[in-house]
C-alpha atoms as a PDB file:
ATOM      1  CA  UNK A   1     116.372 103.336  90.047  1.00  0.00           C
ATOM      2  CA  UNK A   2     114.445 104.995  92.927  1.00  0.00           C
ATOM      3  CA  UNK A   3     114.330 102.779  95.984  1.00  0.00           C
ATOM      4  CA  UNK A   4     111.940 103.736  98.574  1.00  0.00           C
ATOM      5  CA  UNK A   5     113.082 103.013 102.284  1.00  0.00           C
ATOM      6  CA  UNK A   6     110.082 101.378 103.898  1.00  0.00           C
ATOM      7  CA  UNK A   7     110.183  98.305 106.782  1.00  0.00           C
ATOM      8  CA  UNK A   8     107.975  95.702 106.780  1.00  0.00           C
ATOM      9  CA  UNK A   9     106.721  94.130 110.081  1.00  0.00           C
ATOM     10  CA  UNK A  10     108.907  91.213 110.251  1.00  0.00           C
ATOM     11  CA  UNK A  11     111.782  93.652 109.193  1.00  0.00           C
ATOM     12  CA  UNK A  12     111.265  96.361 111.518  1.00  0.00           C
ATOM     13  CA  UNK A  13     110.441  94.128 114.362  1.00  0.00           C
ATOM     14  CA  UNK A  14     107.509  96.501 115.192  1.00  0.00           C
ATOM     15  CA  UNK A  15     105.959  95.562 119.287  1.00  0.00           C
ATOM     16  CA  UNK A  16     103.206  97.608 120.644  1.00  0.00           C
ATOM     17  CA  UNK A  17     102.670  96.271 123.971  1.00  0.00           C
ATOM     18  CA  UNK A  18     100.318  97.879 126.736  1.00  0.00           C
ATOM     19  CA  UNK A  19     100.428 100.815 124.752  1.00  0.00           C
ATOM     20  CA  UNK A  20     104.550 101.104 124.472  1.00  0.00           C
ATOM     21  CA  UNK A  21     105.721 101.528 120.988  1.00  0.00           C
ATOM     22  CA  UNK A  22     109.284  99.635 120.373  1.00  0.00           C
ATOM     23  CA  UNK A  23     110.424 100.578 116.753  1.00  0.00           C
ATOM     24  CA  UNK A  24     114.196 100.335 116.168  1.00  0.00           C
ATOM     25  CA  UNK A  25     115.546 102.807 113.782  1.00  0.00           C
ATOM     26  CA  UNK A  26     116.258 102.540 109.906  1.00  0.00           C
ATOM     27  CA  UNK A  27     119.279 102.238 108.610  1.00  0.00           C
ATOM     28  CA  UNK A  28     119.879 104.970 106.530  1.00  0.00           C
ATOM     29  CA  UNK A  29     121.514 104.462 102.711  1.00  0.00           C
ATOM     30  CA  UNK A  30     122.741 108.148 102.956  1.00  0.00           C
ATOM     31  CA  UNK A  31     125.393 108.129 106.064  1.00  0.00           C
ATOM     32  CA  UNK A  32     125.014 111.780 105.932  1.00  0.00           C
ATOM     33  CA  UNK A  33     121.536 111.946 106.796  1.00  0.00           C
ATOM     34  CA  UNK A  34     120.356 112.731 110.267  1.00  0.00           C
ATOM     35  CA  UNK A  35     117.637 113.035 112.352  1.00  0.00           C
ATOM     36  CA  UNK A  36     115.907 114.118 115.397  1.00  0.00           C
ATOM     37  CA  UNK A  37     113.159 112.773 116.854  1.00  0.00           C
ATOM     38  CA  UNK A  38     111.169 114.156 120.352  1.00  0.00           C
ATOM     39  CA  UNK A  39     108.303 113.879 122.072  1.00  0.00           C
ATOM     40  CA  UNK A  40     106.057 116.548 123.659  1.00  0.00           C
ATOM     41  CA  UNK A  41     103.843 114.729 126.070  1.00  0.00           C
ATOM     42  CA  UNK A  42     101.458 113.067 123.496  1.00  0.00           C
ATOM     43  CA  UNK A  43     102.403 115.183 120.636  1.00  0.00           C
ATOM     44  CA  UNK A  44     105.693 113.558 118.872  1.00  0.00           C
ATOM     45  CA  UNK A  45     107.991 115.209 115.961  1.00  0.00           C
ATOM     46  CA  UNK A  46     110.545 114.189 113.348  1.00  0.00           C
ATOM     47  CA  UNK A  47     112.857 116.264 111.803  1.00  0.00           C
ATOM     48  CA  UNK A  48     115.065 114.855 108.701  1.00  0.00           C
ATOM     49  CA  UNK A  49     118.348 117.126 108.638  1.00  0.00           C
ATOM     50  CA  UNK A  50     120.959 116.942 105.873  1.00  0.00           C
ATOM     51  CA  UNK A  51     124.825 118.545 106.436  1.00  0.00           C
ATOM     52  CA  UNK A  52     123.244 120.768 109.613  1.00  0.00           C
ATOM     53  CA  UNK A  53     120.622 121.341 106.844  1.00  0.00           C
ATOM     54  CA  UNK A  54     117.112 121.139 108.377  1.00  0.00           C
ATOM     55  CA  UNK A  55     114.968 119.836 105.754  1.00  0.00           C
ATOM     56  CA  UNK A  56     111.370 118.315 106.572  1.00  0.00           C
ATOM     57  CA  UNK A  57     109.308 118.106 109.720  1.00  0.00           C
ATOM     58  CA  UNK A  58     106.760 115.567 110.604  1.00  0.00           C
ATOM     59  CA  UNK A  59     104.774 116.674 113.538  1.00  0.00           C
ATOM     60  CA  UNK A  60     102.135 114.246 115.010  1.00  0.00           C
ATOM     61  CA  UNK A  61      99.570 116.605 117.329  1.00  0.00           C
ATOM     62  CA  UNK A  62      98.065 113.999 119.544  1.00  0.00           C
ATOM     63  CA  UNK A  63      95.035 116.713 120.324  1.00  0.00           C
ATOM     64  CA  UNK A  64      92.661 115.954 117.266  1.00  0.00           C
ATOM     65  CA  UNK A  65      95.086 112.759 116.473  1.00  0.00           C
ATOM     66  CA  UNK A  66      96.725 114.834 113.446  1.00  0.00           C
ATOM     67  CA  UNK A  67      99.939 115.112 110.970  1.00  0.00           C
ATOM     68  CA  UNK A  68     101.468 118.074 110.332  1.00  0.00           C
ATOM     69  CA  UNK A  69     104.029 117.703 107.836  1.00  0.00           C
ATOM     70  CA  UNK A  70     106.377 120.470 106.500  1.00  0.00           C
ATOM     71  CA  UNK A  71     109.015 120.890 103.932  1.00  0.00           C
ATOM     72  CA  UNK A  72     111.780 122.894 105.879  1.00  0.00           C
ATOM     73  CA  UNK A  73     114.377 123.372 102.886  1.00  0.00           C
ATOM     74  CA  UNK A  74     115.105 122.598  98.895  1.00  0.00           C
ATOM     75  CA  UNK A  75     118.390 123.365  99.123  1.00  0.00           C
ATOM     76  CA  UNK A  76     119.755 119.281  98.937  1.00  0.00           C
ATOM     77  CA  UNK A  77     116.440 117.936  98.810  1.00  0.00           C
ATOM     78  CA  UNK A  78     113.865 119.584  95.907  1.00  0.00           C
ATOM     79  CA  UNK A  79     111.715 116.691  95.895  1.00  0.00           C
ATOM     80  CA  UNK A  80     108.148 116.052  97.850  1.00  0.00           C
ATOM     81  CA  UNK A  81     107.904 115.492 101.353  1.00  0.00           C
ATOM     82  CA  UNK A  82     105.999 112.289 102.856  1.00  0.00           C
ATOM     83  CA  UNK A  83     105.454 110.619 106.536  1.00  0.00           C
ATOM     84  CA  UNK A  84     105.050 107.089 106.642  1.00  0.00           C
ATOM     85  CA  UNK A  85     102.901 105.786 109.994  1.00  0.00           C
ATOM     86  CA  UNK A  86     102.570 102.637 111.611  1.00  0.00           C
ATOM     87  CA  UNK A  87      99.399 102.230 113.909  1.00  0.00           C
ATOM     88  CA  UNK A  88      98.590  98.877 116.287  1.00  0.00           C
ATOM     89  CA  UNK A  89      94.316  99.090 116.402  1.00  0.00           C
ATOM     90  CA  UNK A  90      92.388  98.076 119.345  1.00  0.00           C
ATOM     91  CA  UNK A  91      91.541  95.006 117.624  1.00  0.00           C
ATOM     92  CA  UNK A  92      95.302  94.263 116.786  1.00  0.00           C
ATOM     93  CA  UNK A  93      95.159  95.146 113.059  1.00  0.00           C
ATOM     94  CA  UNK A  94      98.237  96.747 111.552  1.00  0.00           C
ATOM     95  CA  UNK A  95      97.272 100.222 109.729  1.00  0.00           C
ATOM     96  CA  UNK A  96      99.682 102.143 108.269  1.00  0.00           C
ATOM     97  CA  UNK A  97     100.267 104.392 105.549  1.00  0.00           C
ATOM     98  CA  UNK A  98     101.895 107.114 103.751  1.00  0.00           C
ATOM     99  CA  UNK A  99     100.335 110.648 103.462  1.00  0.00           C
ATOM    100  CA  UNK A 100     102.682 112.772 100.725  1.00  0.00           C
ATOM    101  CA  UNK A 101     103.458 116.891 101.349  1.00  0.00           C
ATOM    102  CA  UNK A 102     104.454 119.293  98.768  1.00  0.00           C
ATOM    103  CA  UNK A 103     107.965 120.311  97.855  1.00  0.00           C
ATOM    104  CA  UNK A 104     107.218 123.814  98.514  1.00  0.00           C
ATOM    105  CA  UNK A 105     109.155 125.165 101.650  1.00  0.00           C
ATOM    106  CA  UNK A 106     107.412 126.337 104.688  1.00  0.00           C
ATOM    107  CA  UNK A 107     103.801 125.225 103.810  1.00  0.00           C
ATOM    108  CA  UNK A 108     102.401 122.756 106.682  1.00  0.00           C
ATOM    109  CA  UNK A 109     100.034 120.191 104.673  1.00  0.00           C
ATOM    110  CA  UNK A 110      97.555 117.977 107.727  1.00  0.00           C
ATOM    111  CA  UNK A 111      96.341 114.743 107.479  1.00  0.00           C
ATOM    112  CA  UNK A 112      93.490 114.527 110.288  1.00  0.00           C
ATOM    113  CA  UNK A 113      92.839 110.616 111.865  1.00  0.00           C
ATOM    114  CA  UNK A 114      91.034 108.815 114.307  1.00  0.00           C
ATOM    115  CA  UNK A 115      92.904 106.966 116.235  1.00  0.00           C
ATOM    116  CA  UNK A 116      92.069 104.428 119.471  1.00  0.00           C
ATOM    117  CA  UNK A 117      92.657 107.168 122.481  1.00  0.00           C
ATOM    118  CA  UNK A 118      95.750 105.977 124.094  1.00  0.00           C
ATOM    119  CA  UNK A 119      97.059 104.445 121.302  1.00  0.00           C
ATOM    120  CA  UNK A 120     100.809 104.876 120.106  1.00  0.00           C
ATOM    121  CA  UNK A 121     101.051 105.908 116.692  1.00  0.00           C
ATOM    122  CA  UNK A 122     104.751 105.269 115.017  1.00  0.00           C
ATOM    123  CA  UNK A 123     105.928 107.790 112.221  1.00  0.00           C
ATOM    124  CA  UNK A 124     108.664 109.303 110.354  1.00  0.00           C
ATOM    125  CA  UNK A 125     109.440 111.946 107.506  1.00  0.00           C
ATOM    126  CA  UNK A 126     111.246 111.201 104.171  1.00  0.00           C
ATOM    127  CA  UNK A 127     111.940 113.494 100.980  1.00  0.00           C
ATOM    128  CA  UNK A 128     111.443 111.959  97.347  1.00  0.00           C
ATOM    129  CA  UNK A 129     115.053 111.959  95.560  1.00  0.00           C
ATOM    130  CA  UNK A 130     116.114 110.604  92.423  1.00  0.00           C
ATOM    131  CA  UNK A 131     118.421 107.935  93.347  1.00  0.00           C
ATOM    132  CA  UNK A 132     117.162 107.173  97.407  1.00  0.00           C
ATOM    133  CA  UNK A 133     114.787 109.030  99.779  1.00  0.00           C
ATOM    134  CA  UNK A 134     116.486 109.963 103.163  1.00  0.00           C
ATOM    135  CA  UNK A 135     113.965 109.457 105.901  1.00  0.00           C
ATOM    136  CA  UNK A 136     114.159 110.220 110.019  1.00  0.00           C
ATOM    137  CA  UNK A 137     114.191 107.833 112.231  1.00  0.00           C
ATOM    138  CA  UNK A 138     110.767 106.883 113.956  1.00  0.00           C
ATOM    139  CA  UNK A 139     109.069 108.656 115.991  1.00  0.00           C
ATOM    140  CA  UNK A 140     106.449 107.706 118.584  1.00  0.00           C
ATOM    141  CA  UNK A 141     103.010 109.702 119.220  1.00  0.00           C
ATOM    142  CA  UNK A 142     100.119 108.862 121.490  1.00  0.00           C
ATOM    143  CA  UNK A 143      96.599 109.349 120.390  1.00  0.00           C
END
């Protein structure tokens, strides 16, 4: 069975106030699963590493309010790449979703938006496996 890691709102405790993105980290059913996660002024990124292994990137270009995501590595992970985001609109709707990559290494796939300028945009990267899919932690981006 194939459980897919994804937090709900009451779960993840999700706040976007004024702007300020507060999304406390997953915990991760593979303890040895890492991640790093960065900002760039707007731009944001989220790399999922296994055993110093550096296997996806999700990239969110805040220039064109944009996705990049990239399959780094098949050597644990052979599976398909996704990003899951989480997105607060003007109008205080919840929108999120889950774009999915390819499992071929090194080719960036984009998934272009339109977010509310000055928004924050939450994200993170996770590879399809058979029995769990390691993810990053989140990541925050500003539209």
């Amino acid at each position: 069975m194939r459980t897919r890691h994804m937090l709900t709102i009451g779960a993840a405790a999700v706040a976007l106030i004024g702007g300020l993105a507060v999304v406390p980290a997953a915990a991760s059913s593979n303890a040895s699963a890492s991640s790093t996660v960065g900002a760039l002024g707007n731009d944001a990124y989220a790399d999922l590493v296994e055993g110093g292994e550096f296997v996806a990137r999700g990239y969110f270009q805040a220039s064109g309010d944009k996705f990049i995501l990239t399959k780094k590595s098949n050597q644990t992970y052979p599976g398909r790449t996704y990003l899951e985001y989480k997105y607060i609109k003007v109008n205080g709707q919840l929108q999120e979703g889950t774009h999915h990559g390819v499992s071929t290494v090194g080719v960036p796939v984009t998934f272009d938006h339109n977010f509310g300028e000055g928004r924050a945009v939450a994200f993170r990267v996770c590879v399809e496996d058979s029995f769990w899919d390691p993810c990053s932690d989140w990541a925050t981006g500003y539209a």
